[in-house]
Protein backbone atom coordinates (compact mmCIF):
# COMPACT_ATOMS: atom_id res chain seq x y z
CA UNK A 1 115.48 0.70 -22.08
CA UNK A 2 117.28 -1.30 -20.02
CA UNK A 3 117.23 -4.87 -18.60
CA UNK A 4 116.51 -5.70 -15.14
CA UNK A 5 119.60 -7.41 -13.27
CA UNK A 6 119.78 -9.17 -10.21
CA UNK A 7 122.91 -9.85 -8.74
CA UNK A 8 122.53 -13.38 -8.22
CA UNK A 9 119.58 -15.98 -9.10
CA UNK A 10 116.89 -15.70 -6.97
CA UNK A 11 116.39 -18.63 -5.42
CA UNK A 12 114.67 -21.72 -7.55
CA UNK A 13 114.88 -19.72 -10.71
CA UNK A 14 118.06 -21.95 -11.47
CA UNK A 15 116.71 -25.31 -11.18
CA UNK A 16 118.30 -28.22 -13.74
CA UNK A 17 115.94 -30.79 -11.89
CA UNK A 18 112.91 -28.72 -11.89
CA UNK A 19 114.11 -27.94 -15.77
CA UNK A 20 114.26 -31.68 -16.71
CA UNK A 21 110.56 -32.25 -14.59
CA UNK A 22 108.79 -29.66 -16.58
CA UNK A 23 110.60 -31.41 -19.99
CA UNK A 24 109.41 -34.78 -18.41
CA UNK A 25 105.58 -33.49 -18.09
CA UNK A 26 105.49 -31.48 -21.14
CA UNK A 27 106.62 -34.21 -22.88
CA UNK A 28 104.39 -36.60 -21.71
CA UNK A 29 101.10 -34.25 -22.11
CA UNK A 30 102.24 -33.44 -25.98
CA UNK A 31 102.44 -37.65 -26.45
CA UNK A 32 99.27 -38.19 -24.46
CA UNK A 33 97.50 -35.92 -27.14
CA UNK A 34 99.44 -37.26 -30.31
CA UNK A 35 96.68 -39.09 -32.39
CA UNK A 36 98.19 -42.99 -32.83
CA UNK A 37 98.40 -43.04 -36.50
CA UNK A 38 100.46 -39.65 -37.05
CA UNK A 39 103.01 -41.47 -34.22
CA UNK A 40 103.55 -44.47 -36.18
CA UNK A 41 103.94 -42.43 -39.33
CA UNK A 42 106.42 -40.44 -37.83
CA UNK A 43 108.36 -43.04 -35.98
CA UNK A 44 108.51 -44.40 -39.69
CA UNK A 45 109.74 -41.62 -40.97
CA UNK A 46 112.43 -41.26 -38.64
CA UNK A 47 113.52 -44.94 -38.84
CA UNK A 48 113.70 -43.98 -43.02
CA UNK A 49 115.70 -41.04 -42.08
CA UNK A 50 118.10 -42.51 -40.29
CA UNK A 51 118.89 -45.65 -42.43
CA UNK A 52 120.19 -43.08 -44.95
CA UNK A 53 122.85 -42.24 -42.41
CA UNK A 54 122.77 -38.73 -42.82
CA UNK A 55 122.17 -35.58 -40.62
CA UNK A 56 118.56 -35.18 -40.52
CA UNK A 57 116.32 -32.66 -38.27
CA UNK A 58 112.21 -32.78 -38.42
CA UNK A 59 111.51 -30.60 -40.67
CA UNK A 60 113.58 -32.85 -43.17
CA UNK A 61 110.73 -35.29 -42.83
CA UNK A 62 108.05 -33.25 -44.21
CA UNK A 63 110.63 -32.00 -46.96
CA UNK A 64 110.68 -35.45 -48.51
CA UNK A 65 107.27 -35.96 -47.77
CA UNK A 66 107.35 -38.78 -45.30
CA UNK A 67 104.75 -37.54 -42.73
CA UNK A 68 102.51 -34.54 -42.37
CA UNK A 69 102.60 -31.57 -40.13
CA UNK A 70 101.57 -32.40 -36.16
CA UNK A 71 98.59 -31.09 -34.85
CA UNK A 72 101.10 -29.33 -32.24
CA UNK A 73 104.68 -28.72 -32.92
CA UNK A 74 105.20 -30.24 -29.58
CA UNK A 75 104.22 -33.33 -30.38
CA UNK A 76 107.35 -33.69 -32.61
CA UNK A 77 110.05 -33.74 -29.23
CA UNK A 78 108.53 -36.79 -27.73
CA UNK A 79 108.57 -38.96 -31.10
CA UNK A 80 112.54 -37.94 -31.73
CA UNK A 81 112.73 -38.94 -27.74
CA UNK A 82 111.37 -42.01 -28.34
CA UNK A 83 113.73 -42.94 -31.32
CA UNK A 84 116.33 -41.89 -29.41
CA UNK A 85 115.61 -44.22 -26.50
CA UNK A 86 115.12 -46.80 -28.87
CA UNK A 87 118.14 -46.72 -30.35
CA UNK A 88 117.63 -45.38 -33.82
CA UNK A 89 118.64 -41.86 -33.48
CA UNK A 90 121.54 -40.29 -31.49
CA UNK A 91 121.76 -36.16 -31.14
CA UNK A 92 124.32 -34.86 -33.87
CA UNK A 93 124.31 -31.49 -32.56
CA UNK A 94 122.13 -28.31 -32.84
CA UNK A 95 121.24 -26.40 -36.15
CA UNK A 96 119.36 -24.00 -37.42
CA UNK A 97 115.96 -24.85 -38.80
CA UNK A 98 115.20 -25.33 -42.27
CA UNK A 99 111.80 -24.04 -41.12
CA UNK A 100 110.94 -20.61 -42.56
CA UNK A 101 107.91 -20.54 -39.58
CA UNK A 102 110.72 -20.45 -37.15
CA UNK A 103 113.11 -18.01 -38.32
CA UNK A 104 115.91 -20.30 -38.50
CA UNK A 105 116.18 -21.10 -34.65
CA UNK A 106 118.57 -24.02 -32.81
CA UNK A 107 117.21 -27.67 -33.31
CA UNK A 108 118.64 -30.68 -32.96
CA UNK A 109 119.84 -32.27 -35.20
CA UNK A 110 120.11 -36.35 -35.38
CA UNK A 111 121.94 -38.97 -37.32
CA UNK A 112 120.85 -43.02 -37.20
CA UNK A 113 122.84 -45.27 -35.37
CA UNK A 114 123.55 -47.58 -38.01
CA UNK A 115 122.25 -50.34 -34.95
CA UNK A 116 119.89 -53.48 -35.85
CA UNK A 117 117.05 -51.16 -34.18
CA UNK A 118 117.82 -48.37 -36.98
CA UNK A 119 116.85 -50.78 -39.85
CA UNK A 120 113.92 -52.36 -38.43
């Protein structure tokens, strides 16, 4: 079997605007249904993470324990954006998952800044 080719994109398949949009909204719908309590665990977690100035990537929080599972794996994205935006966590590349549920596919990966908003 082979794959279909076109010869060139058809138009508004290529899109990096419409790309980041859709990010933007799925984002926001995975945060609006994030239950308060598992947020501020997690944003907890992260801050712990990344005082200990190492590599870290989500599924290294529930490996030592410091928050439970989501009740969506999407709600994970907007908590590391939020860090992120914060100042806590910067991007230190992408890695496979530790995750066996995931067969080892590309995640970021994210270090602490070492900033004041890291240790708070």
């Amino acid at each position: 079997m082979t794959q279909l080719q076109f010869p060139l994109p058809i138009p508004g398949t290529v899109s990096p605007a419409a790309g980041e949009a859709a990010k933007a909204d799925g984002m926001a719908a995975a945060q609006s249904a994030t239950p308060i309590t598992w947020a501020a665990a997690c944003q907890n977690a992260i801050r712990e993470m990344a005082r200990r100035g190492k590599p870290f990537q989500a599924a290294d929080l529930l490996a030592e324990g410091l928050v439970d599972e989501p009740a969506s794996p999407a709600q994970w994205g907007p908590q590391f954006g939020i860090a992120a935006k914060a100042g806590v966590i910067q991007q230190a590349g992408a890695v496979p998952s530790k995750r066996a549920t995931v067969h080892r596919s590309l995640c970021r990966q994210w270090i602490g800044t070492g900033t004041r908003e890291a240790a708070a």
